[in-house]
PDB file of N, CA and C in Angstrom:
ATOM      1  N   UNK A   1      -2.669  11.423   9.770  1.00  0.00           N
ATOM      2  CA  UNK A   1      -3.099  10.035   9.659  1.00  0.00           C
ATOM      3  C   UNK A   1      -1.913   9.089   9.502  1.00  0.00           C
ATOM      4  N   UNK A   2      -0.998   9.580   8.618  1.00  0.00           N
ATOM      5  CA  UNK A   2       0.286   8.506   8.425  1.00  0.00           C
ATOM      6  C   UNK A   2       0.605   8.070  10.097  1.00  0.00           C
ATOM      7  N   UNK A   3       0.915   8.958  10.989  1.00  0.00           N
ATOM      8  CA  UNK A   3       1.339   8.887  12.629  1.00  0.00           C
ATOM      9  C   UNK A   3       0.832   7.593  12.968  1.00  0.00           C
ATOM     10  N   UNK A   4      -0.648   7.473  12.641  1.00  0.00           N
ATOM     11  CA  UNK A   4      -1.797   6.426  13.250  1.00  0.00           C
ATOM     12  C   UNK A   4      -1.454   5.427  12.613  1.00  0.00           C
ATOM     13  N   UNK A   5      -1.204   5.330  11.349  1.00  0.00           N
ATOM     14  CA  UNK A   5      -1.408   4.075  10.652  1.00  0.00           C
ATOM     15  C   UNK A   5      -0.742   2.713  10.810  1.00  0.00           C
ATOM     16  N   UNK A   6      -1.124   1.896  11.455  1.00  0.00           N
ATOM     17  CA  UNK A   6      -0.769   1.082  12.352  1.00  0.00           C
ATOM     18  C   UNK A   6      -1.613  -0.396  11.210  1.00  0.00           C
ATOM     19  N   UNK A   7      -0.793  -1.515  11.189  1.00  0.00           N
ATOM     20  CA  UNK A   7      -1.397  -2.801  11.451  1.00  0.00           C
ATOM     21  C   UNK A   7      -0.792  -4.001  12.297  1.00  0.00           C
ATOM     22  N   UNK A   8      -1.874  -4.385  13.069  1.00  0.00           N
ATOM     23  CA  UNK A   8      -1.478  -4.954  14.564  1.00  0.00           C
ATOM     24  C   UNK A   8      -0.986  -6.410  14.090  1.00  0.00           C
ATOM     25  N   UNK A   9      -1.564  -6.868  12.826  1.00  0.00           N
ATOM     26  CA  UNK A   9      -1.203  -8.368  12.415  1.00  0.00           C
ATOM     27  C   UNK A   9      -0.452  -8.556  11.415  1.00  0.00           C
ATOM     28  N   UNK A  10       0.292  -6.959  10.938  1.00  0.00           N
ATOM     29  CA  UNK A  10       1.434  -7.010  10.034  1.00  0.00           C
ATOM     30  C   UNK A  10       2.449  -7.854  10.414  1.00  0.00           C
ATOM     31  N   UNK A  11       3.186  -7.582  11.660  1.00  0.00           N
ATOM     32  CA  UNK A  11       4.249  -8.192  11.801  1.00  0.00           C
ATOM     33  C   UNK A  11       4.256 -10.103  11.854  1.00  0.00           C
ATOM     34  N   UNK A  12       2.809 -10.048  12.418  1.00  0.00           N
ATOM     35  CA  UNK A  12       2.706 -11.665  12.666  1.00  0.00           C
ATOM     36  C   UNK A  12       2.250 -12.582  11.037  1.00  0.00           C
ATOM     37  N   UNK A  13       1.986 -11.601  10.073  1.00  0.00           N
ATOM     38  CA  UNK A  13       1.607 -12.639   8.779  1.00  0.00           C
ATOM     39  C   UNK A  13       3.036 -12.405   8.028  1.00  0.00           C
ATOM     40  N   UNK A  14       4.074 -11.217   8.484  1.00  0.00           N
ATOM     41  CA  UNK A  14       4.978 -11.066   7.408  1.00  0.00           C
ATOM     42  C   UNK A  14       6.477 -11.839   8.319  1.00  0.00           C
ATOM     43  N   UNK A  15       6.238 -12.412   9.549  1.00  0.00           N
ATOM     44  CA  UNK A  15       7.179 -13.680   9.473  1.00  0.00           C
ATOM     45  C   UNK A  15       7.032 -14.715   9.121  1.00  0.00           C
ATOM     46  N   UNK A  16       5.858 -14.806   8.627  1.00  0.00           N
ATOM     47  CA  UNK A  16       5.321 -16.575   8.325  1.00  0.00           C
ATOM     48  C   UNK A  16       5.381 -16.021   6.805  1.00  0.00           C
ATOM     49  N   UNK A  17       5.318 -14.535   5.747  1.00  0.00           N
ATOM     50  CA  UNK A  17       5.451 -14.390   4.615  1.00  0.00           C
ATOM     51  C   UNK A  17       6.278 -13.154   4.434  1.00  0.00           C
ATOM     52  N   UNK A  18       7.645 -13.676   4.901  1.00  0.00           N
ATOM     53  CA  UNK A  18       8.645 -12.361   4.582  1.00  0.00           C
ATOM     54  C   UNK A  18       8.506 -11.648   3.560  1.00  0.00           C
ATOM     55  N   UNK A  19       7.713 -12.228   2.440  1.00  0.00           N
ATOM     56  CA  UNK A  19       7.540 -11.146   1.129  1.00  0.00           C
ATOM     57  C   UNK A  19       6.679  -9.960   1.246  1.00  0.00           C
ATOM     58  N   UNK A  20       5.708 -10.166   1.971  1.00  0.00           N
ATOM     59  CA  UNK A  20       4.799  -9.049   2.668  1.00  0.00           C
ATOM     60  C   UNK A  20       5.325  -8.179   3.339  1.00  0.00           C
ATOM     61  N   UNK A  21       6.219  -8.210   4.271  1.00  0.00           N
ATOM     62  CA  UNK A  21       6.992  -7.059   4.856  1.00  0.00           C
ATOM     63  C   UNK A  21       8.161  -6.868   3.754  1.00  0.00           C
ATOM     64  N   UNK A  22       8.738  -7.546   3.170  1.00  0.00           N
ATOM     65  CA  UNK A  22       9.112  -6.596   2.155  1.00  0.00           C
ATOM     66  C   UNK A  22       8.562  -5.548   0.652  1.00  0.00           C
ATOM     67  N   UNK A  23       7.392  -6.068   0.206  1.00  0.00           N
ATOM     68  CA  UNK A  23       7.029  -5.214   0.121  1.00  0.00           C
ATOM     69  C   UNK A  23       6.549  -4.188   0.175  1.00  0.00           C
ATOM     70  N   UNK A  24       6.528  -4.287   1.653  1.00  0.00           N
ATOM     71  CA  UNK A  24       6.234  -2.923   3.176  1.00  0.00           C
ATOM     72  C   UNK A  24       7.145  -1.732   2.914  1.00  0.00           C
ATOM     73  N   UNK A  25       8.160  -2.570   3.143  1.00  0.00           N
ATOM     74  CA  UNK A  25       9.131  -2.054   2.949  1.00  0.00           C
ATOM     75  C   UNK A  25      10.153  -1.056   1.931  1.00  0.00           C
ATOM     76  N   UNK A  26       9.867  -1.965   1.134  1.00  0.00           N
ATOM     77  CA  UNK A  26       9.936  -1.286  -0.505  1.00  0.00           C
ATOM     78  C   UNK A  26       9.480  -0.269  -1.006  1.00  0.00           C
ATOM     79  N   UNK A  27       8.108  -0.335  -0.700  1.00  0.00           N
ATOM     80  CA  UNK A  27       7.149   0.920  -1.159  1.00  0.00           C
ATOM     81  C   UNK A  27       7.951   2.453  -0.009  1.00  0.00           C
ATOM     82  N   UNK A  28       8.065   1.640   0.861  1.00  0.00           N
ATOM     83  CA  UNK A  28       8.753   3.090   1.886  1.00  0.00           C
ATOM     84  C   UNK A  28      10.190   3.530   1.417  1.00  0.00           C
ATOM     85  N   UNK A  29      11.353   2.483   0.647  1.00  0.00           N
ATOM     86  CA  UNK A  29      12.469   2.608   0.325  1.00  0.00           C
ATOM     87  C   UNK A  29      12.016   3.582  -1.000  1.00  0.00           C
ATOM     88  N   UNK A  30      11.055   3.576  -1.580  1.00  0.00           N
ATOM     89  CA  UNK A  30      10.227   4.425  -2.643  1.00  0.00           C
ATOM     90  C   UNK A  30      10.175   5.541  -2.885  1.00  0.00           C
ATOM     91  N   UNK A  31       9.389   5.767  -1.448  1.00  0.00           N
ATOM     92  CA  UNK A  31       9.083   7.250  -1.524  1.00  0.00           C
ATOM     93  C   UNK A  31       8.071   7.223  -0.446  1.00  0.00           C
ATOM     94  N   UNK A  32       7.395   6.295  -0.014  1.00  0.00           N
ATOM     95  CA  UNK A  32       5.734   6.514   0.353  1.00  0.00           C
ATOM     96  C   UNK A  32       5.862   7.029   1.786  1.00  0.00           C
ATOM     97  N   UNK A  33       4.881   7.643   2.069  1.00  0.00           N
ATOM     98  CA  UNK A  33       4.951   8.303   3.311  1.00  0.00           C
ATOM     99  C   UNK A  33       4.180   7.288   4.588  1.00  0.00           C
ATOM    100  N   UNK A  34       3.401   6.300   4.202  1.00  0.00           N
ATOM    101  CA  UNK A  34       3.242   5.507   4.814  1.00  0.00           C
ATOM    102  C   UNK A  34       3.250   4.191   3.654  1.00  0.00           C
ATOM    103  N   UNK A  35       3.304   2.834   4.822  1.00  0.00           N
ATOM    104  CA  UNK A  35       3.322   1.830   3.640  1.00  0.00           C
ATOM    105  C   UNK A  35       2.686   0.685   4.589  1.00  0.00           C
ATOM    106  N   UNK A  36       1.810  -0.231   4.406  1.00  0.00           N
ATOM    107  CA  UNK A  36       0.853  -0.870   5.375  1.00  0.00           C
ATOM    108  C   UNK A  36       0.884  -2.474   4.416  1.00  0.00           C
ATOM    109  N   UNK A  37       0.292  -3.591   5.277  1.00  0.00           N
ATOM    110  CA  UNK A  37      -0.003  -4.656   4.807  1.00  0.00           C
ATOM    111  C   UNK A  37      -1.739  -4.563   4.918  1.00  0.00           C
ATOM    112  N   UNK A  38      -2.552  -4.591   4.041  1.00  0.00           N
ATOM    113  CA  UNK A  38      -3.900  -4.067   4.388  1.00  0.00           C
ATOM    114  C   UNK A  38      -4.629  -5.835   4.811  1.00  0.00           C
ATOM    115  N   UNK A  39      -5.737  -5.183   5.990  1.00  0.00           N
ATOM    116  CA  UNK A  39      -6.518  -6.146   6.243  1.00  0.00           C
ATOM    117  C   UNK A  39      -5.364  -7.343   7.302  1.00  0.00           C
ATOM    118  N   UNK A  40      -5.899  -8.493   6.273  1.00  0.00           N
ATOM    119  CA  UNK A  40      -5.046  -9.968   7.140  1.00  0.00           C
ATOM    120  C   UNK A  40      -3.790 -10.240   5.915  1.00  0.00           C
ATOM    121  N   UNK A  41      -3.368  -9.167   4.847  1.00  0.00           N
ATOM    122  CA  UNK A  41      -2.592  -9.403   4.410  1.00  0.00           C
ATOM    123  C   UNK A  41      -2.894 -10.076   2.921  1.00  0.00           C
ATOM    124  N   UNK A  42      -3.956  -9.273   2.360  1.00  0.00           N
ATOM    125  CA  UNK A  42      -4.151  -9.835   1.128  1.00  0.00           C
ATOM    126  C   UNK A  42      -3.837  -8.852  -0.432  1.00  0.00           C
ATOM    127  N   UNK A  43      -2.706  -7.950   0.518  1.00  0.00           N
ATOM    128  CA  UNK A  43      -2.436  -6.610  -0.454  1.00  0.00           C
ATOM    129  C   UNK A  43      -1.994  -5.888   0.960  1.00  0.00           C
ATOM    130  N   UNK A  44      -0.571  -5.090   0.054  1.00  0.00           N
ATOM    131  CA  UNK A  44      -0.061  -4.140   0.582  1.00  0.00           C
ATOM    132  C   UNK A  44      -0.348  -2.776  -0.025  1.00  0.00           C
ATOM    133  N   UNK A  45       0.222  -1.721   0.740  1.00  0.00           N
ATOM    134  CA  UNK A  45      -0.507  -0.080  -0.121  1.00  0.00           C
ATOM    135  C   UNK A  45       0.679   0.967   0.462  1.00  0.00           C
ATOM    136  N   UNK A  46       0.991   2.190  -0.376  1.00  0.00           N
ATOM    137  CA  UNK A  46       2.108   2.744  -0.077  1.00  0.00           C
ATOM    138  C   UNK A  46       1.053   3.907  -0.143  1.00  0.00           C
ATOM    139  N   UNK A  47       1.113   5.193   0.600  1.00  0.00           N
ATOM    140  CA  UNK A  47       0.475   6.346   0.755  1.00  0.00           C
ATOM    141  C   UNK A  47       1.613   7.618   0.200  1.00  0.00           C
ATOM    142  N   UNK A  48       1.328   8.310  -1.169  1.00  0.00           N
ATOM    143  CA  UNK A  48       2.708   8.770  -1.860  1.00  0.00           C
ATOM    144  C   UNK A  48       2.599  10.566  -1.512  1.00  0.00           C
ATOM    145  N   UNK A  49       2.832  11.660  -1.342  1.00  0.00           N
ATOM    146  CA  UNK A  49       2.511  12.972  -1.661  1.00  0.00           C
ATOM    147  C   UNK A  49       2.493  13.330  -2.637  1.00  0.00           C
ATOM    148  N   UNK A  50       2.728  12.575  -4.021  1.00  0.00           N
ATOM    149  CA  UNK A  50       2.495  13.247  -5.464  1.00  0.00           C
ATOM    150  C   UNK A  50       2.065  11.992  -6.792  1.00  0.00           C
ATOM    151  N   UNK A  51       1.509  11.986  -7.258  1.00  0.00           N
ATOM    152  CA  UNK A  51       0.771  11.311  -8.202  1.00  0.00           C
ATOM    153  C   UNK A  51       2.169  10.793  -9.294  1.00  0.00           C
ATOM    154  N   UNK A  52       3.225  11.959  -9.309  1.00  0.00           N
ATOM    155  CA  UNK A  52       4.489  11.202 -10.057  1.00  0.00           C
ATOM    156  C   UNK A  52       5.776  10.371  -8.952  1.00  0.00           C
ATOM    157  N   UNK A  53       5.619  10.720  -7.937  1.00  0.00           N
ATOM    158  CA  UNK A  53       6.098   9.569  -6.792  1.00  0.00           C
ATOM    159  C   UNK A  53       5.904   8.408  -6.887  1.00  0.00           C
ATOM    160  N   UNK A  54       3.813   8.384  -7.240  1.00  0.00           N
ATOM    161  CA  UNK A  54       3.226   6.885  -6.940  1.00  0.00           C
ATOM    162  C   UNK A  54       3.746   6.004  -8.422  1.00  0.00           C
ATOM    163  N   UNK A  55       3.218   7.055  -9.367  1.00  0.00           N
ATOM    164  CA  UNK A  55       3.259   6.039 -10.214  1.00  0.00           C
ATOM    165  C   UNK A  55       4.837   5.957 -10.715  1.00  0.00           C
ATOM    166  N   UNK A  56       6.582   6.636 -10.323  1.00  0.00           N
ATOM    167  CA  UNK A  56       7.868   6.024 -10.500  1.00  0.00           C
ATOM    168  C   UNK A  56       7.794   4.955  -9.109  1.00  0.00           C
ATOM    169  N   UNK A  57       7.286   4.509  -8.472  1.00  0.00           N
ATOM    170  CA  UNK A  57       7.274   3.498  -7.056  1.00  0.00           C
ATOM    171  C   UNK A  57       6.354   2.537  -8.267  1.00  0.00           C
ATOM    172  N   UNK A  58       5.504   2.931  -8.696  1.00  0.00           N
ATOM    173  CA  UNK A  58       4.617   1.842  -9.154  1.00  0.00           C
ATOM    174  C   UNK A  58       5.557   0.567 -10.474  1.00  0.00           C
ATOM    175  N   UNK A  59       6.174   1.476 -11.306  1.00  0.00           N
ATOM    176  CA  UNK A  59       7.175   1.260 -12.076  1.00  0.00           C
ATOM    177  C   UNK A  59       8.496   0.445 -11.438  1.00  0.00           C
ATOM    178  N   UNK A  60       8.780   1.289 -10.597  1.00  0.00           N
ATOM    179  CA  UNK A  60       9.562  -0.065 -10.030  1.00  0.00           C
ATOM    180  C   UNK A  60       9.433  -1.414  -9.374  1.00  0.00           C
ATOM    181  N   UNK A  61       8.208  -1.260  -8.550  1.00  0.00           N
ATOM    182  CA  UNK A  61       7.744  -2.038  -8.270  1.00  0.00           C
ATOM    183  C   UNK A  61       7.232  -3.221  -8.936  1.00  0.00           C
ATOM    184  N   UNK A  62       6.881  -3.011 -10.070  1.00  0.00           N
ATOM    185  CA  UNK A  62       6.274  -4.254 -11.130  1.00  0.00           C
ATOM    186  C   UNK A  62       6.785  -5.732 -11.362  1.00  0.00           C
ATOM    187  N   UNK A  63       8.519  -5.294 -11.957  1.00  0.00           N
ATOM    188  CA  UNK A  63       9.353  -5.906 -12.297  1.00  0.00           C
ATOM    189  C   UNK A  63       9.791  -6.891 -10.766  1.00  0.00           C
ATOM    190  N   UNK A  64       9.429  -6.111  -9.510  1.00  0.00           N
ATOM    191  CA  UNK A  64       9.892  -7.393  -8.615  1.00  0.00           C
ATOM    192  C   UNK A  64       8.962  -8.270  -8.299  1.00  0.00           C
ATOM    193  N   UNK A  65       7.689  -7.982  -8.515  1.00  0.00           N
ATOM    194  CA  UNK A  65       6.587  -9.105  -8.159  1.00  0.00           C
ATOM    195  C   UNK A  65       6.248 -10.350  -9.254  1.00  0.00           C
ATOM    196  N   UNK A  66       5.830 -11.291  -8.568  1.00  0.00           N
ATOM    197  CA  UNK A  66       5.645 -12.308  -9.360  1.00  0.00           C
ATOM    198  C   UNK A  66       4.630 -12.139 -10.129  1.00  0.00           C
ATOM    199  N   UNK A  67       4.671 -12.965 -11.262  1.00  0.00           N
ATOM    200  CA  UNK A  67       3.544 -13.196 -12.491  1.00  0.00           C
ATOM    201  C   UNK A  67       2.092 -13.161 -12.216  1.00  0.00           C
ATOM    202  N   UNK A  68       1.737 -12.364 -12.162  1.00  0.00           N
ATOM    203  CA  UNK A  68       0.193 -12.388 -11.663  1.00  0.00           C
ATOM    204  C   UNK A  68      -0.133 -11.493 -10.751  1.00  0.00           C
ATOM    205  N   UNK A  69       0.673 -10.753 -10.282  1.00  0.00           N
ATOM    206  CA  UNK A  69       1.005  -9.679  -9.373  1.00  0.00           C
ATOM    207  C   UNK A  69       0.241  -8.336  -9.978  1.00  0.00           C
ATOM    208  N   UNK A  70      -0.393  -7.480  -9.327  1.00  0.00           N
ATOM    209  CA  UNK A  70      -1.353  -6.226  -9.667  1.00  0.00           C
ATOM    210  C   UNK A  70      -0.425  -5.502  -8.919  1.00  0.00           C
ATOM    211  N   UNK A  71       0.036  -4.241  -9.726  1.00  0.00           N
ATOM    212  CA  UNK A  71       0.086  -2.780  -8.950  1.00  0.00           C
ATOM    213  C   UNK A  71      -0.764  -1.669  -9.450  1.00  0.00           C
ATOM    214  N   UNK A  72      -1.497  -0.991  -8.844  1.00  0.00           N
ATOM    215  CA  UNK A  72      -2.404  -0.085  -8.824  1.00  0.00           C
ATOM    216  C   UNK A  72      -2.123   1.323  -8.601  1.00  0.00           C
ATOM    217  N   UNK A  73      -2.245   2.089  -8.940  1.00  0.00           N
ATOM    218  CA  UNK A  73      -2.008   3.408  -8.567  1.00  0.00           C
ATOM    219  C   UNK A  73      -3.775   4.094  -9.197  1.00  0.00           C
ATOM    220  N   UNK A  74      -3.873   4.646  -7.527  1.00  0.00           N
ATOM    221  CA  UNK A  74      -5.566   5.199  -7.138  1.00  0.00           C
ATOM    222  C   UNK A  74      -4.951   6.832  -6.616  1.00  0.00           C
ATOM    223  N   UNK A  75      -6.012   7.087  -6.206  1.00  0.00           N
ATOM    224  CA  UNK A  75      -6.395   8.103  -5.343  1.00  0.00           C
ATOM    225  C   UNK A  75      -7.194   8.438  -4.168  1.00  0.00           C
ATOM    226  N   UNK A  76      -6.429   9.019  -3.034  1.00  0.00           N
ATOM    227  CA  UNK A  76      -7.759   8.772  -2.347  1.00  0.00           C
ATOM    228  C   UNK A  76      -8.907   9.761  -2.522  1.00  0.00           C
ATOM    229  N   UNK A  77      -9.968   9.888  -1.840  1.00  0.00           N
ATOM    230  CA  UNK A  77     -11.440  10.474  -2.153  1.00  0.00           C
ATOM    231  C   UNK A  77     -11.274  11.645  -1.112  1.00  0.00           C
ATOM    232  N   UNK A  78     -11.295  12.711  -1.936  1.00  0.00           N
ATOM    233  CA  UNK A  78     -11.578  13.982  -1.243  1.00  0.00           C
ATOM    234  C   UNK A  78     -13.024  14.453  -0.579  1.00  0.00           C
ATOM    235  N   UNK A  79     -13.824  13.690  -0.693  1.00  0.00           N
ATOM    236  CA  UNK A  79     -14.919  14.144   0.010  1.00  0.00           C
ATOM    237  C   UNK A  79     -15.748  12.863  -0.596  1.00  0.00           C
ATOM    238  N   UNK A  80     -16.775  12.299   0.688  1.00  0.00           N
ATOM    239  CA  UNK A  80     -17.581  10.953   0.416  1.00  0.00           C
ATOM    240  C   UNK A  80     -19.073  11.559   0.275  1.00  0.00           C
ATOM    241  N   UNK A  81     -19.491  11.242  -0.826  1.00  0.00           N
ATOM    242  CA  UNK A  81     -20.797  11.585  -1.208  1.00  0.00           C
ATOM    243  C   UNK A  81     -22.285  11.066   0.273  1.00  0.00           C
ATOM    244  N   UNK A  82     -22.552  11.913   0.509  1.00  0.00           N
ATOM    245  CA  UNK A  82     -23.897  11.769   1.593  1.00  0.00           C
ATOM    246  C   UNK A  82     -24.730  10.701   1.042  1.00  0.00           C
ATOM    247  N   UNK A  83     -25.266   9.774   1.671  1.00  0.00           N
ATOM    248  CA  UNK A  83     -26.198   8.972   1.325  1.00  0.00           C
ATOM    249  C   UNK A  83     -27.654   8.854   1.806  1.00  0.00           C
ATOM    250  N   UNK A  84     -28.371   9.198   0.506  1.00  0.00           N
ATOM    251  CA  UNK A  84     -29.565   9.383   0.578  1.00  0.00           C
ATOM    252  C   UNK A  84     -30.263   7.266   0.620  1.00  0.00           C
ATOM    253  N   UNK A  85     -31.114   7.649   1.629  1.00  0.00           N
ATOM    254  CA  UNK A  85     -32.598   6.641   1.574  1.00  0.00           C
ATOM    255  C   UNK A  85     -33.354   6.861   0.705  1.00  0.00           C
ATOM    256  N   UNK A  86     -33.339   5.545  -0.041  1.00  0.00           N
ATOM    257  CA  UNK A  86     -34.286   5.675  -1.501  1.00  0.00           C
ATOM    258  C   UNK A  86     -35.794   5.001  -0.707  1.00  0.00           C
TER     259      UNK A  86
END
């Protein structure tokens, strides 16, 4: 999946907001095995191979974002629950 992971309107929101491609960027200078601007650019996301990768990237990361700034460290979902019709 990293191969695929593509966003087509990364490059065009992160010249009009160079901070967005750098924190593209960053997260990859990190560690992350992929690193994306998600959506139209309302949050970026770094994809890590180990849970102590994400969260020393997460740690560094803190201190460069501005005041009000969220970093998150998730997981993704190993299997999506079937959905039943109630």
């Amino acid at each position: 999946i990293v191969r695929l992971a593509e966003n087509d309107l990364e490059a065009v929101v992160s010249a009009r907001h160079p901070e967005i491609g750098g924190h593209v960027e960053r997260l990859r200078s990190f560690g992350a095995i992929a690193a994306l601007m998600t959506g139209s650019g309302s949050a970026v996301f770094g994809v890590f191979d180990e849970d102590a990768a994400a969260n020393a990237a997460a740690s560094r990361l803190r201190p460069l974002l501005p005041k009000g700034s969220r970093v998150l460290v998730t997981r993704t979902a190993e299997r999506v629950a079937p959905v039943q019709l109630v």
